[in-house]
C-alpha atoms as a PDB file:
ATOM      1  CA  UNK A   1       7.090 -12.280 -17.012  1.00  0.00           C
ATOM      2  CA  UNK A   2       8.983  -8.899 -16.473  1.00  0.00           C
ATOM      3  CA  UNK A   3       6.754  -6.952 -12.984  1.00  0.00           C
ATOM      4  CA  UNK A   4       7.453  -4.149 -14.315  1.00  0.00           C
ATOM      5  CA  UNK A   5       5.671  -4.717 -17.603  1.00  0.00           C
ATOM      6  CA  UNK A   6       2.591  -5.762 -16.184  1.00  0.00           C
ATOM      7  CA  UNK A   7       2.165  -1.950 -14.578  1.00  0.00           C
ATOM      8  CA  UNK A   8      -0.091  -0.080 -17.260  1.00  0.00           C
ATOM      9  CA  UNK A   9       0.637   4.098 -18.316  1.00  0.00           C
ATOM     10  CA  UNK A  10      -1.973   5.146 -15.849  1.00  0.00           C
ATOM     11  CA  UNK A  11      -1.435   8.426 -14.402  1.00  0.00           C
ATOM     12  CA  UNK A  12      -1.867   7.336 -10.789  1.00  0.00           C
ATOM     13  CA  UNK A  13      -1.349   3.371 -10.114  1.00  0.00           C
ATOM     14  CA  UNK A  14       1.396   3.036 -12.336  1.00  0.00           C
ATOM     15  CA  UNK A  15       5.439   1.529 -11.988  1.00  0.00           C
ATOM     16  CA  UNK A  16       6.349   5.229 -10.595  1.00  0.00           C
ATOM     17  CA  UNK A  17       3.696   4.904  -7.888  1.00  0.00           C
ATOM     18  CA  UNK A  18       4.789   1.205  -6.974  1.00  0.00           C
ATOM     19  CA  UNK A  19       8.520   2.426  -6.612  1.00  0.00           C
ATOM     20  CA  UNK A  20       7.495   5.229  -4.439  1.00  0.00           C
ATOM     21  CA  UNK A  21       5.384   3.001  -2.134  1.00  0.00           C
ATOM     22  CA  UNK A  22       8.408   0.569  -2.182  1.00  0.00           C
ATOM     23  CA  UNK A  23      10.735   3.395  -1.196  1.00  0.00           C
ATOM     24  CA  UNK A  24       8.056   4.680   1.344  1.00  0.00           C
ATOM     25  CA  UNK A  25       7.917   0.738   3.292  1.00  0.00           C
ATOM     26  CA  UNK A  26      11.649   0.708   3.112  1.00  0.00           C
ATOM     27  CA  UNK A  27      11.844   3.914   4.968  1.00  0.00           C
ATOM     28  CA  UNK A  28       8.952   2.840   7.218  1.00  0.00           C
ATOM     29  CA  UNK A  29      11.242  -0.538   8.570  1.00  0.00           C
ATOM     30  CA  UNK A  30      13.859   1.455   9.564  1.00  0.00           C
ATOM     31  CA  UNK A  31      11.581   3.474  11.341  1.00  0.00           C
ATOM     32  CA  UNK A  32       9.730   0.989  13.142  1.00  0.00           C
ATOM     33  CA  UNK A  33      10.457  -0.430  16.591  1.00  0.00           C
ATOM     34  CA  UNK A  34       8.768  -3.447  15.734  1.00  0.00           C
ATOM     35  CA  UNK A  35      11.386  -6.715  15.137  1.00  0.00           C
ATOM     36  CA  UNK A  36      11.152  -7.543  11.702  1.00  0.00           C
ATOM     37  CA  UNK A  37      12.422 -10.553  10.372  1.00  0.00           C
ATOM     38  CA  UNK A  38      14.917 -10.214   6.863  1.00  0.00           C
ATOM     39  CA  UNK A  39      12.012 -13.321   5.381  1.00  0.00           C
ATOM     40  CA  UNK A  40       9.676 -10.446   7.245  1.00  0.00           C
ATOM     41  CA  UNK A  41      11.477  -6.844   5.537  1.00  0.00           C
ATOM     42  CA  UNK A  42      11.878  -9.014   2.112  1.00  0.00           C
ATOM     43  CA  UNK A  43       8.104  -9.965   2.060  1.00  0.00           C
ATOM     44  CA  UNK A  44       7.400  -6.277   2.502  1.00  0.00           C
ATOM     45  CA  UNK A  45       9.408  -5.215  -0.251  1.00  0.00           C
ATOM     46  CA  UNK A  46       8.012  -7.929  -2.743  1.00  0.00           C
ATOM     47  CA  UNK A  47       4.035  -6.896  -1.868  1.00  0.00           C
ATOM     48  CA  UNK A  48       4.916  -3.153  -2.315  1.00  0.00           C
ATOM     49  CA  UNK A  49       6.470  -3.163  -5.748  1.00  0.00           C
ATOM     50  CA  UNK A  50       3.934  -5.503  -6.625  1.00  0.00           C
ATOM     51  CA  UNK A  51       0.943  -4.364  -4.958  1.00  0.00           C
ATOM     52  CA  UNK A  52      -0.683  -2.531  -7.848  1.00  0.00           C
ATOM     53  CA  UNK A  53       0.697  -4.968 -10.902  1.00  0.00           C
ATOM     54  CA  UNK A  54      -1.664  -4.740 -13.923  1.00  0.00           C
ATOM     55  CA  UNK A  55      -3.941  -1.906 -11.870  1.00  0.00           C
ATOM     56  CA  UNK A  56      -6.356  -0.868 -14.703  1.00  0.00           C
ATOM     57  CA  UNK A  57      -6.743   2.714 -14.055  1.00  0.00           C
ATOM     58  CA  UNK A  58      -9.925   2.330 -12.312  1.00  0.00           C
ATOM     59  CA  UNK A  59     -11.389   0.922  -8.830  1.00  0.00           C
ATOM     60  CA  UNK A  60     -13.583  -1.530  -7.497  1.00  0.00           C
ATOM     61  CA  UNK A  61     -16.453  -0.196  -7.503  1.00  0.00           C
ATOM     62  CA  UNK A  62     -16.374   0.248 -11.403  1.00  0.00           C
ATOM     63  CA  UNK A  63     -15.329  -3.762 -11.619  1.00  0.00           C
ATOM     64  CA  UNK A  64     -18.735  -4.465  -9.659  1.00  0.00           C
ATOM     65  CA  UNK A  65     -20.617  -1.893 -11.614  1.00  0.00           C
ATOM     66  CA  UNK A  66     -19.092  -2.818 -15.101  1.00  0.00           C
ATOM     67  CA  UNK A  67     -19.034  -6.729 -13.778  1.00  0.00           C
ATOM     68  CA  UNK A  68     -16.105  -6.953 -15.595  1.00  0.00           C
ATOM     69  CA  UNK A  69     -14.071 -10.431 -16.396  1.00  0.00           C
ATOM     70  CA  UNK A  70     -11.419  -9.401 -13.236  1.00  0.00           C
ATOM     71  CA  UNK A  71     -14.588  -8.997 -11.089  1.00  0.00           C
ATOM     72  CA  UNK A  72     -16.233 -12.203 -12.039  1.00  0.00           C
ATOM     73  CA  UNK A  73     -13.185 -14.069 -11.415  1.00  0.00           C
ATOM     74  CA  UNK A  74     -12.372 -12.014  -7.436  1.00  0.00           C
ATOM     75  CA  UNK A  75     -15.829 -10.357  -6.572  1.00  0.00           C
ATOM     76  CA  UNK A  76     -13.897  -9.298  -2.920  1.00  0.00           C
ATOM     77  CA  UNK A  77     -11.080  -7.238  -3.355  1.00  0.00           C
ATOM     78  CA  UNK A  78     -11.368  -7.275  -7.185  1.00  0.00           C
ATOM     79  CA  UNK A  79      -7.767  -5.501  -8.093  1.00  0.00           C
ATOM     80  CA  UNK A  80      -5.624  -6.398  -4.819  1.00  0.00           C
ATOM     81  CA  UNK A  81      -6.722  -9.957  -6.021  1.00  0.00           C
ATOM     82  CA  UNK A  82      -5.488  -9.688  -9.345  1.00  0.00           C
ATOM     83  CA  UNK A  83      -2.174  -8.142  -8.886  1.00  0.00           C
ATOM     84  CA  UNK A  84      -1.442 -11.060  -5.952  1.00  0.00           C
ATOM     85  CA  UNK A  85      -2.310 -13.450  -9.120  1.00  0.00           C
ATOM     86  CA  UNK A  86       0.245 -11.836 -11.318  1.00  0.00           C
ATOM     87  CA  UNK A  87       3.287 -12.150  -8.128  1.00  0.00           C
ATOM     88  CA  UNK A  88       2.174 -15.789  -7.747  1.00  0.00           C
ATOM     89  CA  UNK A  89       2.322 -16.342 -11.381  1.00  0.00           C
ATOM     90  CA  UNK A  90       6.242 -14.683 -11.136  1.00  0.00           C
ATOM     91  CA  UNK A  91       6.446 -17.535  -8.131  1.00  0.00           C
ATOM     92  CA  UNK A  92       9.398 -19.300 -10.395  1.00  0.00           C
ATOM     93  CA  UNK A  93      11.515 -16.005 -10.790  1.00  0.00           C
ATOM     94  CA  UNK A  94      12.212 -15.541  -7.501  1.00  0.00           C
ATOM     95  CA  UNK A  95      11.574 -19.450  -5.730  1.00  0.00           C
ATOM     96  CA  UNK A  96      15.464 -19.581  -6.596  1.00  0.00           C
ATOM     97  CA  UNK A  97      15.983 -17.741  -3.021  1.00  0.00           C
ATOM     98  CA  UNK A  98      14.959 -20.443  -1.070  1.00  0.00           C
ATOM     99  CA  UNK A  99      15.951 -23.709  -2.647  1.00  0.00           C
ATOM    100  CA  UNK A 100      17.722 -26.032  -0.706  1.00  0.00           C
ATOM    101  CA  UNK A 101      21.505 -26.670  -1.509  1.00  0.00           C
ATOM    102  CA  UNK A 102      21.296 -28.683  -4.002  1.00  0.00           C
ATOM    103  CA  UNK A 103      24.097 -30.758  -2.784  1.00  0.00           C
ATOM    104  CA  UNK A 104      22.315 -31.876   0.119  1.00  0.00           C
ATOM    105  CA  UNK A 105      19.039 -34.857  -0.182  1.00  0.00           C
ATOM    106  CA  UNK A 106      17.688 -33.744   3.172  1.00  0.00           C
ATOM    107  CA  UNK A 107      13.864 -34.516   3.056  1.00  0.00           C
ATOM    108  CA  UNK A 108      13.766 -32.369   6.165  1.00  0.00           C
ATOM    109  CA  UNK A 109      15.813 -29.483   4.542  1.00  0.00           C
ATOM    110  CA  UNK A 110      13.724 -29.446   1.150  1.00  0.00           C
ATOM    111  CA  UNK A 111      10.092 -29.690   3.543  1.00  0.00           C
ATOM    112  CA  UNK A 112      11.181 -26.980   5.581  1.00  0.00           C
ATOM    113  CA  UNK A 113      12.153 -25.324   2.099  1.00  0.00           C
ATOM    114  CA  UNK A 114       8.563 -25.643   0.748  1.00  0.00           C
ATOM    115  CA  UNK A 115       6.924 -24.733   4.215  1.00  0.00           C
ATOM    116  CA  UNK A 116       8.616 -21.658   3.977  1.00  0.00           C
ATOM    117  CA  UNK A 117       7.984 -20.707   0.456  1.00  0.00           C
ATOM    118  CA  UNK A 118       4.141 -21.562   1.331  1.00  0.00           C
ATOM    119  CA  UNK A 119       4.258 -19.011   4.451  1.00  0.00           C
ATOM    120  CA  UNK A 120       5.851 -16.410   1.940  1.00  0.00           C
ATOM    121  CA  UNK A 121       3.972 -16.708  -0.712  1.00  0.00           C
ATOM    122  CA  UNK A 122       0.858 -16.535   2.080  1.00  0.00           C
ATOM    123  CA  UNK A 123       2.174 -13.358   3.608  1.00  0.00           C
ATOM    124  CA  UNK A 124       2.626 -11.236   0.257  1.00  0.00           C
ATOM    125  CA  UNK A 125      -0.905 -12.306  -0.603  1.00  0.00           C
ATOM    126  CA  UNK A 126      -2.268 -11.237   2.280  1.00  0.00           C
ATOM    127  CA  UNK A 127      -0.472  -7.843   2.764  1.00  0.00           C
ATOM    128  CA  UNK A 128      -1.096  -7.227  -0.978  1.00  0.00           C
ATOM    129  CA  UNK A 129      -5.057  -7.878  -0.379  1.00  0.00           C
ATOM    130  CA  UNK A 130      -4.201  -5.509   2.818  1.00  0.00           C
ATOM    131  CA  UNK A 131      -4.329  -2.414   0.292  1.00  0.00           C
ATOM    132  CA  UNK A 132      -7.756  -2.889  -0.568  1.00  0.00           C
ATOM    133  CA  UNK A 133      -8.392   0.789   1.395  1.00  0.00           C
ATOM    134  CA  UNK A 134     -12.464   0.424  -0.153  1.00  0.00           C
ATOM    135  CA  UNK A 135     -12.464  -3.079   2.929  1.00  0.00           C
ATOM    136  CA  UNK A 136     -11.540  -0.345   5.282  1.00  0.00           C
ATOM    137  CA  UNK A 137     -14.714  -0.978   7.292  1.00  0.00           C
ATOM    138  CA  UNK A 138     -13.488  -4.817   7.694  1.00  0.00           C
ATOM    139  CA  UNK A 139      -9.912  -5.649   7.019  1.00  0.00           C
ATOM    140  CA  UNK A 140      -9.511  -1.790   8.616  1.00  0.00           C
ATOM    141  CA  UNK A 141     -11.730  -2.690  12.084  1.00  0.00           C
ATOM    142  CA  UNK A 142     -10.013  -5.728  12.440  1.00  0.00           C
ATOM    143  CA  UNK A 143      -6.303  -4.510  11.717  1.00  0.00           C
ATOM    144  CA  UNK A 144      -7.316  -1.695  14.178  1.00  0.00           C
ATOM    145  CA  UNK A 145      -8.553  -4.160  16.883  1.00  0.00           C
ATOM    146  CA  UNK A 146      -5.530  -6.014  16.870  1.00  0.00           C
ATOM    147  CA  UNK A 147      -3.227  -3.422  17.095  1.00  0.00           C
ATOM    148  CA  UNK A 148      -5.050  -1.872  19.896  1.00  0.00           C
ATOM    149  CA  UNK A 149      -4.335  -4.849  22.325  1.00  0.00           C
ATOM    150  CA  UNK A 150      -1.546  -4.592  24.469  1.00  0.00           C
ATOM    151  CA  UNK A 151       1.576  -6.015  22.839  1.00  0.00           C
ATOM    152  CA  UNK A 152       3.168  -8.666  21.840  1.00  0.00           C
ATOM    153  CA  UNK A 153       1.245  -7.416  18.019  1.00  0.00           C
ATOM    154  CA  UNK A 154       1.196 -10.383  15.429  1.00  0.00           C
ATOM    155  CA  UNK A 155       3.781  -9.806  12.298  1.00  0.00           C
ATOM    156  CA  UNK A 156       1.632 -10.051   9.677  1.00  0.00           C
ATOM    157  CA  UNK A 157      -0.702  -7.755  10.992  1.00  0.00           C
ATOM    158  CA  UNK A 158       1.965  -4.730  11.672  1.00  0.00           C
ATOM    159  CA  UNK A 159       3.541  -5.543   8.201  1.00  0.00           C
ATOM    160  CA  UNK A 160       0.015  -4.849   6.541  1.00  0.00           C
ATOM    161  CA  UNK A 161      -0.216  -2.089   8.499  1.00  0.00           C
ATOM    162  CA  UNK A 162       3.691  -0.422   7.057  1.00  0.00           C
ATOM    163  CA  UNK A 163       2.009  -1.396   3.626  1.00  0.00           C
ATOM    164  CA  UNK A 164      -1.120   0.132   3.803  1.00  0.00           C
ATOM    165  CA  UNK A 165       0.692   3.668   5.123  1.00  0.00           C
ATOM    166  CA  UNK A 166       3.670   3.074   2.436  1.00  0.00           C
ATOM    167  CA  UNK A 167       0.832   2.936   0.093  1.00  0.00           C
ATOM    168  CA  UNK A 168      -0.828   6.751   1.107  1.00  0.00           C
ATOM    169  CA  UNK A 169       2.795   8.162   2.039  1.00  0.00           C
ATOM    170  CA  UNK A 170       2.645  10.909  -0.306  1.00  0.00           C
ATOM    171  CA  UNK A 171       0.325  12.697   1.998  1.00  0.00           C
ATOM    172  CA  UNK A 172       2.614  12.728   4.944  1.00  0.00           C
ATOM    173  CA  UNK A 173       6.174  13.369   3.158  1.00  0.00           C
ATOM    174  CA  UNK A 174       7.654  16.413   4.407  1.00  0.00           C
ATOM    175  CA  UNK A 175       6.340  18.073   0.828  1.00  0.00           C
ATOM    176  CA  UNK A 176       3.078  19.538   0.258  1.00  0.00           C
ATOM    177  CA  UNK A 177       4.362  19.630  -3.794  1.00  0.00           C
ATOM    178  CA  UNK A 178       4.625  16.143  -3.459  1.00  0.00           C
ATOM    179  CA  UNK A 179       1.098  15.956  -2.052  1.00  0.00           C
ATOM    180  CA  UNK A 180      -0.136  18.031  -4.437  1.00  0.00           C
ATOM    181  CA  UNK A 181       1.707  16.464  -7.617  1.00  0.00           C
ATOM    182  CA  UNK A 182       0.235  12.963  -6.329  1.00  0.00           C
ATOM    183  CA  UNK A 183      -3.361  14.021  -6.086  1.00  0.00           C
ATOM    184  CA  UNK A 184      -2.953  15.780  -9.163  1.00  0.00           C
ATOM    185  CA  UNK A 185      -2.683  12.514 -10.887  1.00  0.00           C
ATOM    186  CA  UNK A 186      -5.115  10.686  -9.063  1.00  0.00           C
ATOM    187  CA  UNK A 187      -7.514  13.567 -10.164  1.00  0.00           C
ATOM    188  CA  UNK A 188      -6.857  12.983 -13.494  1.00  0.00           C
ATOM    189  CA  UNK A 189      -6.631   9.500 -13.439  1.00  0.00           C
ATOM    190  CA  UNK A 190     -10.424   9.489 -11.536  1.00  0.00           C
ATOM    191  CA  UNK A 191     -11.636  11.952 -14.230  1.00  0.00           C
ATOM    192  CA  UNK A 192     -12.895  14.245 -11.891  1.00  0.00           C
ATOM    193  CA  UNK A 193     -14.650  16.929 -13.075  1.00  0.00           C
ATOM    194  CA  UNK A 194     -16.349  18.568  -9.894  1.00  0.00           C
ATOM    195  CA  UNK A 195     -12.741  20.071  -9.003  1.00  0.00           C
ATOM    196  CA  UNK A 196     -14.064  21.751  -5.783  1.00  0.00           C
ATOM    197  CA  UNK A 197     -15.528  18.884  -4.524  1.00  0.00           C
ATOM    198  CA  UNK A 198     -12.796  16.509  -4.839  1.00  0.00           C
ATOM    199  CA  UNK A 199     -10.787  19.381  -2.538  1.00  0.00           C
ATOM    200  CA  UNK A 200     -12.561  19.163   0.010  1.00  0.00           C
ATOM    201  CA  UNK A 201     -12.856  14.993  -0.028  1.00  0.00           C
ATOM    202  CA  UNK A 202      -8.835  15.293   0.047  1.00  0.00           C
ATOM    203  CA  UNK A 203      -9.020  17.610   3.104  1.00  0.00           C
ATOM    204  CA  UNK A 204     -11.380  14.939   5.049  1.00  0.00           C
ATOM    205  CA  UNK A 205      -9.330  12.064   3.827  1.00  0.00           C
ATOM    206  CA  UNK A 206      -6.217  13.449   5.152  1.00  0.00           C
ATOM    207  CA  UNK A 207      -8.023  15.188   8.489  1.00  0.00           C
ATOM    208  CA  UNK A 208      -9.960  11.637   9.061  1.00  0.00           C
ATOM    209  CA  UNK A 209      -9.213   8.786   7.513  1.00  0.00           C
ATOM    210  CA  UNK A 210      -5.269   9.070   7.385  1.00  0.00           C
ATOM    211  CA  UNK A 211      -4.515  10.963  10.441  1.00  0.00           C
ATOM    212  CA  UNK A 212      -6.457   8.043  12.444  1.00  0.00           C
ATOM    213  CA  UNK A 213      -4.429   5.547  10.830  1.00  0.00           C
ATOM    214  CA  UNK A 214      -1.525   7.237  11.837  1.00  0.00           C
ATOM    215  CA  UNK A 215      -2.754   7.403  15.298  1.00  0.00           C
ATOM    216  CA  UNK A 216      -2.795   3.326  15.434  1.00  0.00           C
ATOM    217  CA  UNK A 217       0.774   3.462  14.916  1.00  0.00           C
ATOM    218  CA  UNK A 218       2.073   5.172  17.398  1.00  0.00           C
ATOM    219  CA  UNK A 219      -0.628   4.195  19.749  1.00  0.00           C
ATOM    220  CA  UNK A 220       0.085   0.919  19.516  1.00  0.00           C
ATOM    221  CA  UNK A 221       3.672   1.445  19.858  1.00  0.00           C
ATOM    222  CA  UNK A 222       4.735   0.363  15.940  1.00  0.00           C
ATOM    223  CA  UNK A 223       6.273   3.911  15.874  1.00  0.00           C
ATOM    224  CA  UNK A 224       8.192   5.654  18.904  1.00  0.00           C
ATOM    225  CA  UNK A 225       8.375   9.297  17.670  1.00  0.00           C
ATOM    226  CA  UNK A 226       5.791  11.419  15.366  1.00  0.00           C
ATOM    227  CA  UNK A 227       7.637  12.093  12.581  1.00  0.00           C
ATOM    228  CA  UNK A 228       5.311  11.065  10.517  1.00  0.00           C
ATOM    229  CA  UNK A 229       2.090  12.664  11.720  1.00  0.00           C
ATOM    230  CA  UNK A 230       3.989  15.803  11.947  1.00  0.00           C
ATOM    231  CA  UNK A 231       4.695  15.644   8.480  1.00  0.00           C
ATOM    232  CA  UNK A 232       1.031  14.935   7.847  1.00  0.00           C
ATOM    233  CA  UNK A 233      -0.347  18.016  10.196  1.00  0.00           C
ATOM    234  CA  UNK A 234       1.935  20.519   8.265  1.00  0.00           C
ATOM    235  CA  UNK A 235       0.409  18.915   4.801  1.00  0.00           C
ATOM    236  CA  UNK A 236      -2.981  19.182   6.093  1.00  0.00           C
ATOM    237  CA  UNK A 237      -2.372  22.934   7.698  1.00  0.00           C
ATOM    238  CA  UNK A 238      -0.842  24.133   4.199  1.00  0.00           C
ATOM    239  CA  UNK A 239      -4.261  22.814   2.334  1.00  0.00           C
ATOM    240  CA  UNK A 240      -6.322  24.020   5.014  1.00  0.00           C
ATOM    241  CA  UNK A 241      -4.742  27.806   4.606  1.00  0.00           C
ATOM    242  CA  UNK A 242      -5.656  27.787   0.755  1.00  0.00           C
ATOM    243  CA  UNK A 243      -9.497  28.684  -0.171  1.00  0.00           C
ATOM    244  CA  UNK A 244     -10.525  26.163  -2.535  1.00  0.00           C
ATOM    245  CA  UNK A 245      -9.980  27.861  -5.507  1.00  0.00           C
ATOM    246  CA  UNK A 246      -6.178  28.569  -4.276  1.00  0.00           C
ATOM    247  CA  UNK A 247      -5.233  24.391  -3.951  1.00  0.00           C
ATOM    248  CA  UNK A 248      -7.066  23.626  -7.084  1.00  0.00           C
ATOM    249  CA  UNK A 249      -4.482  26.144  -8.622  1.00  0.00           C
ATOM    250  CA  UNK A 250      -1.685  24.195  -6.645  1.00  0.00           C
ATOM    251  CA  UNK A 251      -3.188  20.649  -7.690  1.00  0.00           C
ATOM    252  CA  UNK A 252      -3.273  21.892 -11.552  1.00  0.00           C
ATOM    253  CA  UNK A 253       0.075  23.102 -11.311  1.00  0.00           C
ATOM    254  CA  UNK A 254       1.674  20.001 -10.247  1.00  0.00           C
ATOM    255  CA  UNK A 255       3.236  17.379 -12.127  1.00  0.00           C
ATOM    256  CA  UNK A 256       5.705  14.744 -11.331  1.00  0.00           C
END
């Protein structure tokens, strides 16, 4: 099974959007100060490219509503679910990385082989379920919990963490086109029709909900400048200058 193939033509969660969230966590490691692991960075990569594979175009909420076949068979985390299926059903295509040498009969070597494909295979599920942005109010809370107590911060909970910001990075790129161009096509792609209205969600999303994530990361010490939130502050300032009417213009204009 090619990964790539399994990403449908939606206008939003489609292969384009995976690569840039892929690009977006690569750029996030190097700007951590948190020591990651290469098993650590590699798992990263893996649940980013993968993290929307065979994303149907919609969201949760319609799986529930619709009780679709991909609801019935994940009711929590309907999508996230599905697309960590499809990377453990590529398991055998990329397994090959941590064989043992095949040379050597070392029941030790081959067991700590297979505990270690278990634990990787554990982590990308769990970081890919991590994405689930609609669980906010529990995987959210707790992620935020942890990462408020005083360091040393568990792995797996700061690499969910680089994943869920790789996976809204377009709204704190040093680009407000590139803001605009990717709302654009989740606008589309939601079939919104109240244009107005789904301005003025964007500008609480980006004043609320992603500025306070943000603020975990360099509160907790993940990040050790604000490059970031800068970036995000001059997005949000450049939306909040427009009247309504102005960055509906700007959102219709875009395209990537």
């Amino acid at each position: 099974m090619n990964l790539a193939k399994t990403y449908k033509n939606n206008e939003y969660h489609n292969l384009t959007h995976a690569l840039h969230v892929t690009i977006s966590v690569s750029h996030l490691i190097s700007m951590t100060s948190f020591n990651l692991s290469p098993m650590d960075k590699l798992v990263l990569i893996i649940a980013a490219i993968a993290h929307d594979a065979e994303h149907p175009g919609n969201n949760n909420e319609y799986q529930r509503e619709n009780d679709t076949e991909l609801y019935k068979a994940n009711p929590v985390s309907t999508l996230e679910s599905n697309s960590a299926e499809i990377v453990k059903k590529l398991s055998k295509d990329y397994l090959f990385l941590y064989r043992s040498d095949q040379s050597s009969s070392s029941k030790t070597e081959n067991d700590d082989n297979l505990n270690l494909r278990r634990t990787f295979g554990s982590h990308v599920h769990t970081l890919i379920l991590s994405t689930d942005i609609s669980m906010g109010d529990v995987a959210g809370t707790r992620l935020k919990s942890a990462l408020k107590t005083p360091p040393p911060h568990d792995k797996v909970d700061v690499m969910a963490y680089l994943l869920r910001m790789a996976d809204i990075a377009c709204v704190f790129q040093p680009s407000y086109g590139v803001y605009c161009q990717w709302a654009r096509n989740l606008m589309i792609e939601s079939a919104v029709k109240e244009l107005g209205e789904f301005v003025m969600r964007q500008k609480g999303f980006l004043k609320g909900y992603v500025r306070g994530e943000l603020m975990i990361g360099y509160q907790s010490g993940i990040f050790e400048d604000k490059v970031l939130l800068n970036c995000l502050d001059d997005n949000i300032e450049r939306l909040e200058r427009k009247t309504v009417e102005e960055a509906i213009d700007d959102l219709l204009r875009s395209e990537i």
